[in-house]
C-alpha atoms as a PDB file:
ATOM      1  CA  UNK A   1      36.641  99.528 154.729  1.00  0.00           C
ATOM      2  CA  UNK A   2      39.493 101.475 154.107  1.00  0.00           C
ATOM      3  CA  UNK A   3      41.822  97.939 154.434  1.00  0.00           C
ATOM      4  CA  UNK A   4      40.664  96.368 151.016  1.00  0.00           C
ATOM      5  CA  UNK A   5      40.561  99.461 149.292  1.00  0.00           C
ATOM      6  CA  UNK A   6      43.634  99.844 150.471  1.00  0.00           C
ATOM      7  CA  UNK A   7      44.841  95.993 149.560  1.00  0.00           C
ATOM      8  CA  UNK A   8      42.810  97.082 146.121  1.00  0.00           C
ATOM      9  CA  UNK A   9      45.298  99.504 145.662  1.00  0.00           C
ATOM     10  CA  UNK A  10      48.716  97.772 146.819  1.00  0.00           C
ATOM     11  CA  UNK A  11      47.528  94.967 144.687  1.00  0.00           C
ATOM     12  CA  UNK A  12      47.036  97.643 141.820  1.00  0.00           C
ATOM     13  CA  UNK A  13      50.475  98.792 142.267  1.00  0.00           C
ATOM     14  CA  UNK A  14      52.206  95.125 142.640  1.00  0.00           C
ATOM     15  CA  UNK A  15      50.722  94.390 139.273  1.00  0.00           C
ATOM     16  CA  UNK A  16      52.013  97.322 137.417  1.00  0.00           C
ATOM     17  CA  UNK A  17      55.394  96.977 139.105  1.00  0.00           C
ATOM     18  CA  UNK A  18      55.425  93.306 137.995  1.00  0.00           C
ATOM     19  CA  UNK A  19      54.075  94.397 134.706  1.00  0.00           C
ATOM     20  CA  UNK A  20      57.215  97.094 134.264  1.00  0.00           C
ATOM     21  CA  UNK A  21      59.692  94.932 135.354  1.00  0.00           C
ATOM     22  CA  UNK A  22      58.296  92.055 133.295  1.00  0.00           C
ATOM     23  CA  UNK A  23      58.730  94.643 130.023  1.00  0.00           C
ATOM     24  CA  UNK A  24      62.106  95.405 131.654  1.00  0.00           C
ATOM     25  CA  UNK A  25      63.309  91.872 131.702  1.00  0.00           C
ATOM     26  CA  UNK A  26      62.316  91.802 127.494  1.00  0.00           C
ATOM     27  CA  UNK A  27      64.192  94.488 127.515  1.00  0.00           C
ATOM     28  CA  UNK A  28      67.128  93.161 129.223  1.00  0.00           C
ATOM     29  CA  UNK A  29      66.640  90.072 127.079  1.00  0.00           C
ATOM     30  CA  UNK A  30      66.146  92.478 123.927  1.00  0.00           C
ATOM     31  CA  UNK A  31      69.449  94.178 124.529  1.00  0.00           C
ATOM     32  CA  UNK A  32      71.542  90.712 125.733  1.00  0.00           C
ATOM     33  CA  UNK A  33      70.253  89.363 122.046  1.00  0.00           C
ATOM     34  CA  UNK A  34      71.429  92.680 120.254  1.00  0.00           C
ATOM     35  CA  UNK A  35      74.682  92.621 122.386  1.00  0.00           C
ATOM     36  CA  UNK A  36      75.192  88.706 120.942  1.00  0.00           C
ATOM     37  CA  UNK A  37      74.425  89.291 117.678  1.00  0.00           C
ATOM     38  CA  UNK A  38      76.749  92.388 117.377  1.00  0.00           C
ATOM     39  CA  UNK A  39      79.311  90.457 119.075  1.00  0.00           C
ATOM     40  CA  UNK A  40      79.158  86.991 116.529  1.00  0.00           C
ATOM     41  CA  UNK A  41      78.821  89.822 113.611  1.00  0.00           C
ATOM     42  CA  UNK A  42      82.187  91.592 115.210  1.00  0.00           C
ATOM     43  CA  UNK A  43      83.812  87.892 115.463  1.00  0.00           C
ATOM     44  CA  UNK A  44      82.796  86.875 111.847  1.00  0.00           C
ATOM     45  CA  UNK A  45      84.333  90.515 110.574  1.00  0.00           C
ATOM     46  CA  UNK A  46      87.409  90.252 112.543  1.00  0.00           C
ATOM     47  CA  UNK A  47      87.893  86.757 111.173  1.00  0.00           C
ATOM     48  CA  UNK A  48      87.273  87.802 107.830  1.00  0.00           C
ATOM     49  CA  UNK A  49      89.579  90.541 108.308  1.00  0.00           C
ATOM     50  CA  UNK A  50      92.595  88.142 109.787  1.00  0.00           C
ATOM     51  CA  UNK A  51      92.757  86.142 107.016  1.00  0.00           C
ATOM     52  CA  UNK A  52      92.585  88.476 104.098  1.00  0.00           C
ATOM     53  CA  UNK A  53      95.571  90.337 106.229  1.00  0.00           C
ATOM     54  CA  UNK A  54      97.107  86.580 106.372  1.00  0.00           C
ATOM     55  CA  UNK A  55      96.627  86.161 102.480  1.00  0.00           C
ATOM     56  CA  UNK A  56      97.973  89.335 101.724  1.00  0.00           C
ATOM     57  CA  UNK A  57     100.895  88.992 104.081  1.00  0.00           C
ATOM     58  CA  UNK A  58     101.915  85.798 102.121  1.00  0.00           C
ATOM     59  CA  UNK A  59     101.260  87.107  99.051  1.00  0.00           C
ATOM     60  CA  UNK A  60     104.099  89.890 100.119  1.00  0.00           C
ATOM     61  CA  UNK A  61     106.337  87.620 101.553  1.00  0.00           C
ATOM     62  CA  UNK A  62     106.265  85.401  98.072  1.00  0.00           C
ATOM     63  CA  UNK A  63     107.175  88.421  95.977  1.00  0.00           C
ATOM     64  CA  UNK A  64     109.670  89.456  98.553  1.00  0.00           C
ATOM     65  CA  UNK A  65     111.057  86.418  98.313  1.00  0.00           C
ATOM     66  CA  UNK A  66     110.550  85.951  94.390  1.00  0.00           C
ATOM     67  CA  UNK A  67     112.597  89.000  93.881  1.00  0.00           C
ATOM     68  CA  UNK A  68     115.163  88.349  96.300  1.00  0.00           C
ATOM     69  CA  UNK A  69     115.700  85.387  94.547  1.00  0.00           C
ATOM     70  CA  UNK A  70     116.027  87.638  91.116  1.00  0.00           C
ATOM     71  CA  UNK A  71     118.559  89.804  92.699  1.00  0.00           C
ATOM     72  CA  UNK A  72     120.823  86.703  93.618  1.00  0.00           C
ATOM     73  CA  UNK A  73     120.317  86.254  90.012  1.00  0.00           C
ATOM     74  CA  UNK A  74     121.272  88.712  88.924  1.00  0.00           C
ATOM     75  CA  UNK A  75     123.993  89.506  90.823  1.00  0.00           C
ATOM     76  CA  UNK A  76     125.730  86.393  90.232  1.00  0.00           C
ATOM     77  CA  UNK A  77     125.496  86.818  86.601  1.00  0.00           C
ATOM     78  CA  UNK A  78     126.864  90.576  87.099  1.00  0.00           C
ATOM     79  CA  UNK A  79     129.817  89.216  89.218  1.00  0.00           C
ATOM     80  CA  UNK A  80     130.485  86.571  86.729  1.00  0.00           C
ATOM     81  CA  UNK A  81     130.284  89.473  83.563  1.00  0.00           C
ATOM     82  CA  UNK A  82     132.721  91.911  85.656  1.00  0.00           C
ATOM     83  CA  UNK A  83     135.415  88.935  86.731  1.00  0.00           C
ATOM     84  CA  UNK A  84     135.091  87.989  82.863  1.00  0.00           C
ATOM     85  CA  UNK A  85     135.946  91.270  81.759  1.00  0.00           C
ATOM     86  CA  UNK A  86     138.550  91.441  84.635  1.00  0.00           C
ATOM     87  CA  UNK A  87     140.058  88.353  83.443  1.00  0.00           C
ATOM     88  CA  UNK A  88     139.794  89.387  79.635  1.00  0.00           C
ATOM     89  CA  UNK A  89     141.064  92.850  80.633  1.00  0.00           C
ATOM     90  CA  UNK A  90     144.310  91.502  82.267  1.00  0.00           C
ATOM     91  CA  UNK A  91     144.651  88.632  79.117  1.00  0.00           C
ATOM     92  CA  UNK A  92     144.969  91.493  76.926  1.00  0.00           C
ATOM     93  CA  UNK A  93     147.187  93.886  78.844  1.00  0.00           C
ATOM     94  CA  UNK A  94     149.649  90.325  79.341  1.00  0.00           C
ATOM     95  CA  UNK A  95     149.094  89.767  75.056  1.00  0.00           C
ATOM     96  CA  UNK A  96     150.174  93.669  74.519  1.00  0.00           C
ATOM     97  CA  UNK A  97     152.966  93.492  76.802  1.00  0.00           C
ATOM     98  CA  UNK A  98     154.054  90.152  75.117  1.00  0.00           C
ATOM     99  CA  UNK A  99     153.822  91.785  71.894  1.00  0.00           C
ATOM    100  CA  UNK A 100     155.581  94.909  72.941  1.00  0.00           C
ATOM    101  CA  UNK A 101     158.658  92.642  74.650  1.00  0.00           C
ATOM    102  CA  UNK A 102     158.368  90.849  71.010  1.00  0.00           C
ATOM    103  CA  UNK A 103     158.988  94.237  69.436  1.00  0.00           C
ATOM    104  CA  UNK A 104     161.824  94.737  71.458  1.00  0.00           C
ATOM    105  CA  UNK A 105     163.306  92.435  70.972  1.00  0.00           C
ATOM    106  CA  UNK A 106     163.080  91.875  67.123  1.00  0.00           C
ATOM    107  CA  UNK A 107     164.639  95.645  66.968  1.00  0.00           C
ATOM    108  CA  UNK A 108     167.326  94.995  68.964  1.00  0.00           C
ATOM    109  CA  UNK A 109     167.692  92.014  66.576  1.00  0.00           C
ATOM    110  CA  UNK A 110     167.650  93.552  63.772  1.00  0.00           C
ATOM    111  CA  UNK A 111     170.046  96.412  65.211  1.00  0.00           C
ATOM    112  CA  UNK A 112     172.703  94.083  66.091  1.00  0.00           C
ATOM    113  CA  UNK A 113     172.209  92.478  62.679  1.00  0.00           C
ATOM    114  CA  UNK A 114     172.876  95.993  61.639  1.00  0.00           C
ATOM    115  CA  UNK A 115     175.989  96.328  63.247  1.00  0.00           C
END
């Protein structure tokens, strides 16, 4: 009599293993689905996040670039000012020493007209 009780019991015990590891597995399954869904939510964040960085990496390069281009500019027009005002400068140091030769030489005309 003992043997079915016995059985009664095993049997007992078999189900309520089965039963835990049956809520186990869900939660197993549970945590997989969690793990997925975190993982497609990190993917979707981390894609968001690459291409604002790749929009505002452009948008730096473009102004880098937009103001390079400016200081080209500008430094080609400064170059051009300073060898204008080189050129001017020397034009009228060559004009004043023309005009002081001119000088000159009109005195020492009218000197030896003098004499």
């Amino acid at each position: 009599m003992e043997e079915p009780c016995l059985r009664s019991v095993v049997v007992y015990k078999v189900e309520k293993e089965t039963q835990h590891l049956g809520q186990l597995q869900e939660q197993v399954h549970d945590a997989e689905k969690e793990l997925l869904a975190s993982r497609m939510a990190h993917n979707v964040l981390e894609k968001k996040q690459t291409e604002e960085l790749e929009e505002k990496t452009q948008a730096i390069v473009a102004k880098n670039e937009a103001l390079e281009s400016e200081y080209e500019e500008k430094k080609k027009q400064y170059n051009f000012e300073l060898s204008y005002l080189k050129n001017k400068s020397r034009f009228e140091k060559t004009q004043l020493e023309m005009g002081e030769r001119e000088l000159d030489r009109i005195s020492r005309d009218i000197e030896d007209k003098r004499c």
